[in-house]
C-alpha atoms as a PDB file:
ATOM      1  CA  UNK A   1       0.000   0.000   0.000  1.00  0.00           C
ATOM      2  CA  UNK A   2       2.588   2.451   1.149  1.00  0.00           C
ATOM      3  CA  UNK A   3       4.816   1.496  -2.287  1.00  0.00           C
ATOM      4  CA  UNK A   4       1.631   2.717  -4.423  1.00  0.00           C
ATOM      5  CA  UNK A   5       1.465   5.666  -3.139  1.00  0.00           C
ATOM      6  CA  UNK A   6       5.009   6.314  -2.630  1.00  0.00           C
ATOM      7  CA  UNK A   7       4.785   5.861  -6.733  1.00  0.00           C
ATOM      8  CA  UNK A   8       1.850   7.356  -7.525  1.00  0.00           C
ATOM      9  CA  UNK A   9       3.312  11.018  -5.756  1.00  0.00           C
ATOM     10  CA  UNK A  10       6.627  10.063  -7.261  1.00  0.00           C
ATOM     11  CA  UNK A  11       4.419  10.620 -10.326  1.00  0.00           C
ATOM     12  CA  UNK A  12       2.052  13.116  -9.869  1.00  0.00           C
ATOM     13  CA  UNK A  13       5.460  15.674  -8.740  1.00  0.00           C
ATOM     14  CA  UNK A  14       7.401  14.771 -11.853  1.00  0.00           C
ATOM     15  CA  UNK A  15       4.809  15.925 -14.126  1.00  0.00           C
ATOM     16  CA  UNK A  16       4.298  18.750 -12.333  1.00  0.00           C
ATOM     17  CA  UNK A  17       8.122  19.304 -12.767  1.00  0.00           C
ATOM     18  CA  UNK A  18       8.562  18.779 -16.102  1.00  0.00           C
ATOM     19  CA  UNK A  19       5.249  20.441 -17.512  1.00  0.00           C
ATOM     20  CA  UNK A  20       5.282  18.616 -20.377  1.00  0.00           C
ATOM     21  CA  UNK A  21       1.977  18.606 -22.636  1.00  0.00           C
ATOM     22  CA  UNK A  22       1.173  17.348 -26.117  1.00  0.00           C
ATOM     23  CA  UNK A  23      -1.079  19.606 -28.390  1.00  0.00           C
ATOM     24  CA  UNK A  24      -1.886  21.658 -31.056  1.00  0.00           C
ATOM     25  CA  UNK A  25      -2.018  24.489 -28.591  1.00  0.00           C
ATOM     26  CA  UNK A  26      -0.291  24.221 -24.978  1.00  0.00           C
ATOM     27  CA  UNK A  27      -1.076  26.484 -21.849  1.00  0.00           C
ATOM     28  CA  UNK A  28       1.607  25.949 -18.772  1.00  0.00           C
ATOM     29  CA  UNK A  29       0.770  27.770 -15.703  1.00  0.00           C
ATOM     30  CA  UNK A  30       4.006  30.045 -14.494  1.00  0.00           C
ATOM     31  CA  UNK A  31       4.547  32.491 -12.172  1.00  0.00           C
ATOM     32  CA  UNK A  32       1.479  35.840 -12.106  1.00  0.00           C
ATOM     33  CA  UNK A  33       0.419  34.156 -15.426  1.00  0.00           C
ATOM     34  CA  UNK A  34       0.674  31.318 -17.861  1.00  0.00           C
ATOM     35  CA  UNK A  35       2.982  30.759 -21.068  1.00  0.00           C
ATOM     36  CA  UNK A  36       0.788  29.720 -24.481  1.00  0.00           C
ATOM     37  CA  UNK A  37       2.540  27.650 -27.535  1.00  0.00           C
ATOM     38  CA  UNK A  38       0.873  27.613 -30.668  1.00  0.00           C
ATOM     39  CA  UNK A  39       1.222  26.075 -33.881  1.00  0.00           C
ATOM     40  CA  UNK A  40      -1.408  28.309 -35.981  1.00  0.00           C
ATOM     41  CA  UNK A  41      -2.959  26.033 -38.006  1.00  0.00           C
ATOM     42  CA  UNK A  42      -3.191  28.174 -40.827  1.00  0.00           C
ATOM     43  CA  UNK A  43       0.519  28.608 -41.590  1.00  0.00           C
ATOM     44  CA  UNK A  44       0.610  24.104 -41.574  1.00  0.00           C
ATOM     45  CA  UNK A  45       3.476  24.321 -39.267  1.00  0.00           C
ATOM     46  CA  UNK A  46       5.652  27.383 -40.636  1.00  0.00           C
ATOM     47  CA  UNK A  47       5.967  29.478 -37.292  1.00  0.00           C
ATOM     48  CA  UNK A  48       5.686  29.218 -33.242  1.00  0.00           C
ATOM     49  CA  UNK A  49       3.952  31.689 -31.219  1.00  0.00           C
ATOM     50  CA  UNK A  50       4.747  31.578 -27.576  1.00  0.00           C
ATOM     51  CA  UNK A  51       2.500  34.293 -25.531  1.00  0.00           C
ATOM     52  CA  UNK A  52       2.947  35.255 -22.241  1.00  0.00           C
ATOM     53  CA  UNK A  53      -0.687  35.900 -20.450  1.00  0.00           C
ATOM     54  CA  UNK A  54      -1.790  37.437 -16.937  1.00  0.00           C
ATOM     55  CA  UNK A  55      -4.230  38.941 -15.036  1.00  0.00           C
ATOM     56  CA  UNK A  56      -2.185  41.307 -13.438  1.00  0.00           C
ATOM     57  CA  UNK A  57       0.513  44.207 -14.905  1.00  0.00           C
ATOM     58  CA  UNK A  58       3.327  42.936 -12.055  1.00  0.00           C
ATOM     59  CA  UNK A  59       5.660  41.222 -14.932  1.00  0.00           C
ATOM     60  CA  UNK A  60       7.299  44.587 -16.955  1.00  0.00           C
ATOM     61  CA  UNK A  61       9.313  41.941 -19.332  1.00  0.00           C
ATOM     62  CA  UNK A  62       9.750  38.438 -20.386  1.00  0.00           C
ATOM     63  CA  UNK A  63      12.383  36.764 -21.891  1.00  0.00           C
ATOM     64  CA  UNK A  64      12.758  33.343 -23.972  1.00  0.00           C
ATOM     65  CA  UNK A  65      16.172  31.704 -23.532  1.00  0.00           C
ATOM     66  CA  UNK A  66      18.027  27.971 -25.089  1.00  0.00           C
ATOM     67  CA  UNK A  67      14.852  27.495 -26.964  1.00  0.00           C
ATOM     68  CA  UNK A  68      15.090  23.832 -28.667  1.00  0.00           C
ATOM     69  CA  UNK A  69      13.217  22.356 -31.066  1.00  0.00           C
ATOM     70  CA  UNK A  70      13.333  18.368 -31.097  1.00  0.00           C
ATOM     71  CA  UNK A  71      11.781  16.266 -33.695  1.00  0.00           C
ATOM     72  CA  UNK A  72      10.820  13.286 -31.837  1.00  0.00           C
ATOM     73  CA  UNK A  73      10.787  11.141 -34.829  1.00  0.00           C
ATOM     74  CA  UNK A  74      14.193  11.667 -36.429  1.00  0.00           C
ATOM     75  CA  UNK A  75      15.954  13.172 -33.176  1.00  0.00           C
ATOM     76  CA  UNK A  76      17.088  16.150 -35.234  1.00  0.00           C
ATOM     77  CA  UNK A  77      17.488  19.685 -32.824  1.00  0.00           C
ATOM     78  CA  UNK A  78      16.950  23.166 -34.225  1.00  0.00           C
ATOM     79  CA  UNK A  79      18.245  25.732 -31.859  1.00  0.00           C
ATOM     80  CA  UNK A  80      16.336  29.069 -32.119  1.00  0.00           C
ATOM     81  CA  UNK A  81      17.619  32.464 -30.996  1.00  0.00           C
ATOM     82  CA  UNK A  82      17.086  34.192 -27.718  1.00  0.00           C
ATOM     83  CA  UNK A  83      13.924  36.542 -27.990  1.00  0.00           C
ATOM     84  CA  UNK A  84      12.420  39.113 -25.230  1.00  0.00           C
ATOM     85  CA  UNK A  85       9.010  41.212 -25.236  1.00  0.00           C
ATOM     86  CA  UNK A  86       7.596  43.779 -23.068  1.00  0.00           C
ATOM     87  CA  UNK A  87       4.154  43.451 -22.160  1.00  0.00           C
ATOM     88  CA  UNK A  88       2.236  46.438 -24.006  1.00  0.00           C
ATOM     89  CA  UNK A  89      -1.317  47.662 -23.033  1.00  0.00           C
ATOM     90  CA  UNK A  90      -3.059  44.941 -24.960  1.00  0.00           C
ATOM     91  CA  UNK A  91      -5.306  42.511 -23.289  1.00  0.00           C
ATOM     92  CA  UNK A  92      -6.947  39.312 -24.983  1.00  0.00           C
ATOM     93  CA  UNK A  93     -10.608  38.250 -25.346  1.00  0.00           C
ATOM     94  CA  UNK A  94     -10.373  36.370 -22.111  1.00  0.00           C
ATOM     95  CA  UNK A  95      -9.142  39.633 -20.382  1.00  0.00           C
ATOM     96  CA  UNK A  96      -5.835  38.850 -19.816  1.00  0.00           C
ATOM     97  CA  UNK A  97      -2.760  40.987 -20.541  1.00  0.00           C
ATOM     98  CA  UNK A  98      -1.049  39.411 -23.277  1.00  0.00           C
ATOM     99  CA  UNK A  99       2.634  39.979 -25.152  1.00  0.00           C
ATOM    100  CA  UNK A 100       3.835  37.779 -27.931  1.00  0.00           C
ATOM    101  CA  UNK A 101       7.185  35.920 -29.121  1.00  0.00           C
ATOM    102  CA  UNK A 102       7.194  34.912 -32.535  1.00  0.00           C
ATOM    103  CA  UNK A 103       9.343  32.497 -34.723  1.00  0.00           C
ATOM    104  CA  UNK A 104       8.422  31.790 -38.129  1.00  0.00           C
ATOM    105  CA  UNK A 105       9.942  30.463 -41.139  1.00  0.00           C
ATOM    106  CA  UNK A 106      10.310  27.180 -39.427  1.00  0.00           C
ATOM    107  CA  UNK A 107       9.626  23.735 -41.001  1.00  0.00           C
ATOM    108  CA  UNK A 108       6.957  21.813 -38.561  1.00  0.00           C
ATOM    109  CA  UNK A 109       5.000  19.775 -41.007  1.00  0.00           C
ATOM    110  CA  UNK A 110       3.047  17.209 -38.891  1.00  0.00           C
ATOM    111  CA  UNK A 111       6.127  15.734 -36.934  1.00  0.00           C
ATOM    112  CA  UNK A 112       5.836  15.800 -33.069  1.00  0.00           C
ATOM    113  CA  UNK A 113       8.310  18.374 -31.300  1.00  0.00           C
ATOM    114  CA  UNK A 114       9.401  18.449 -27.952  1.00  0.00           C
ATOM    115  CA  UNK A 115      10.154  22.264 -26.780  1.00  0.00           C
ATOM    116  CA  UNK A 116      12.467  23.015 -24.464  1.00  0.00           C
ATOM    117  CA  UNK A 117      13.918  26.657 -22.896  1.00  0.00           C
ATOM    118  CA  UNK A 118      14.082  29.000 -20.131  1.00  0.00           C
ATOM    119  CA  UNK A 119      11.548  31.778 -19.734  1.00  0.00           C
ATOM    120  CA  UNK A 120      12.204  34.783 -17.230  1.00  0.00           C
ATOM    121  CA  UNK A 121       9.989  37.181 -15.854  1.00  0.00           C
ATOM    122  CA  UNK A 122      10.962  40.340 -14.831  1.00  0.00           C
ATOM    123  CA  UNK A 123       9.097  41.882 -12.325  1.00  0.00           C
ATOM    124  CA  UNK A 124      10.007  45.825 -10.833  1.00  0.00           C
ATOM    125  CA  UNK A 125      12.962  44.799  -8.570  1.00  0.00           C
ATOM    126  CA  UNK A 126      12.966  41.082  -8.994  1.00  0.00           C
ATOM    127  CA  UNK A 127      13.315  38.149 -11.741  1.00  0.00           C
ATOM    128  CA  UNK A 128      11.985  35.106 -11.980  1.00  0.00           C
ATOM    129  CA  UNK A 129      12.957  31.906 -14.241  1.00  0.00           C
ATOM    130  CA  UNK A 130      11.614  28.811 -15.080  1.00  0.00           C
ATOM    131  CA  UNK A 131      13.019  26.020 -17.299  1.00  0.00           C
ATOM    132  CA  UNK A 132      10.135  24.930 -19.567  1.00  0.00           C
ATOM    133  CA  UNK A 133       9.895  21.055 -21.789  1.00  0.00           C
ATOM    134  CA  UNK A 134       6.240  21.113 -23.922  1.00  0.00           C
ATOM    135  CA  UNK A 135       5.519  18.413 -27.025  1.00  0.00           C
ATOM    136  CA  UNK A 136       3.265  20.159 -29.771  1.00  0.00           C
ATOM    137  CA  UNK A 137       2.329  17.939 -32.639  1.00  0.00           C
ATOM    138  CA  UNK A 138      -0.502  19.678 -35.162  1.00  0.00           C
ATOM    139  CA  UNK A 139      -1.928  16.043 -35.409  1.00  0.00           C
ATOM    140  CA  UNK A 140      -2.215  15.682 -31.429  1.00  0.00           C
ATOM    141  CA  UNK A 141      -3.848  11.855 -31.794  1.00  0.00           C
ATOM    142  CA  UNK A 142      -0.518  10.022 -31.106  1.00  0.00           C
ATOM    143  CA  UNK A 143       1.465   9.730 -27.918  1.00  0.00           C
ATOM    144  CA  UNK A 144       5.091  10.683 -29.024  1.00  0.00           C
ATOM    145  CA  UNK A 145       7.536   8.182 -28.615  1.00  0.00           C
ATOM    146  CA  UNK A 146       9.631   6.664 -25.469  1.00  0.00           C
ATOM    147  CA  UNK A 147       7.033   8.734 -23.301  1.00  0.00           C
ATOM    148  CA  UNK A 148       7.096   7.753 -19.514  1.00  0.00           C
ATOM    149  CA  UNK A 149       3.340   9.881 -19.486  1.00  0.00           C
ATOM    150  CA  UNK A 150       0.084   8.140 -20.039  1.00  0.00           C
ATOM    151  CA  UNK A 151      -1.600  10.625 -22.722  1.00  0.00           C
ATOM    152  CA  UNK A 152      -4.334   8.630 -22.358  1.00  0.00           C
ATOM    153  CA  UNK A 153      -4.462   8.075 -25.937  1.00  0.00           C
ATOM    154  CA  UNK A 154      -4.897   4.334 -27.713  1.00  0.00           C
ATOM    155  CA  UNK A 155      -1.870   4.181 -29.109  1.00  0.00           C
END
């Protein structure tokens, strides 16, 4: 009994550590906000938006850091520059504050792709940082390979 539970918190804290997600479109909770991937569906895989969303005004700045793309089929790794944004006086339908990092000209297609970076938060007086790891696959029916998560997908 106490080996179950010993494993299921063993799991429940690693996801919770490694924040990893597969989809079309990925929301991660992080500090005074949450971080958004997308994959717009209309550019079939060409660019990445990552937008940083809160409720509140307390984060002035964020930064993207060591972004990697991994292609979980042929192990290939794209390394994409360092970016940073200030959050401007725009606010989404959902009425959060919103700022935007884009990368485009990429090639996607419909492989899965593990991303992995840093994102930091500067606050008035303070930084925070966070190391991120997301899969986003346009076709999100298929758990990528040599995953240790149940997706909870058939196959």
């Amino acid at each position: 009994m106490f080996r179950a539970i010993a494993i299921s918190l063993l799991m429940i804290v690693s996801l919770l550590i490694a924040s990893e997600i597969n989809a079309n479109t990925v929301d991660m909770q992080v500090y005074k906000g949450e971080l958004r991937f997308v994959v717009p569906a209309q550019q079939a895989g060409g660019s990445l938006l990552i937008r940083y969303r809160s409720k509140t005004r307390e984060v002035v700045r964020i930064s993207i850091n060591g972004l990697a793309l991994t292609n979980t089929t042929t192990n290939e790794v794209t390394r994409l520059h360092d970016q940073s944004a200030s959050l401007s006086n725009r606010y989404d339908h959902e009425g959060y504050w919103v700022t935007d990092v884009d990368y485009s000209d990429l090639s996607l297609g419909n492989d899965n792709y593990r991303i992995q970076g840093r994102l930091t938060l500067y606050l008035i007086g303070s930084q925070r940082t966070r190391n991120f790891s997301v899969y986003l696959k346009p076709e999100a029916n298929k758990k990528p390979p040599h995953s240790t998560i149940d997706w909870g997908l058939g196959n």
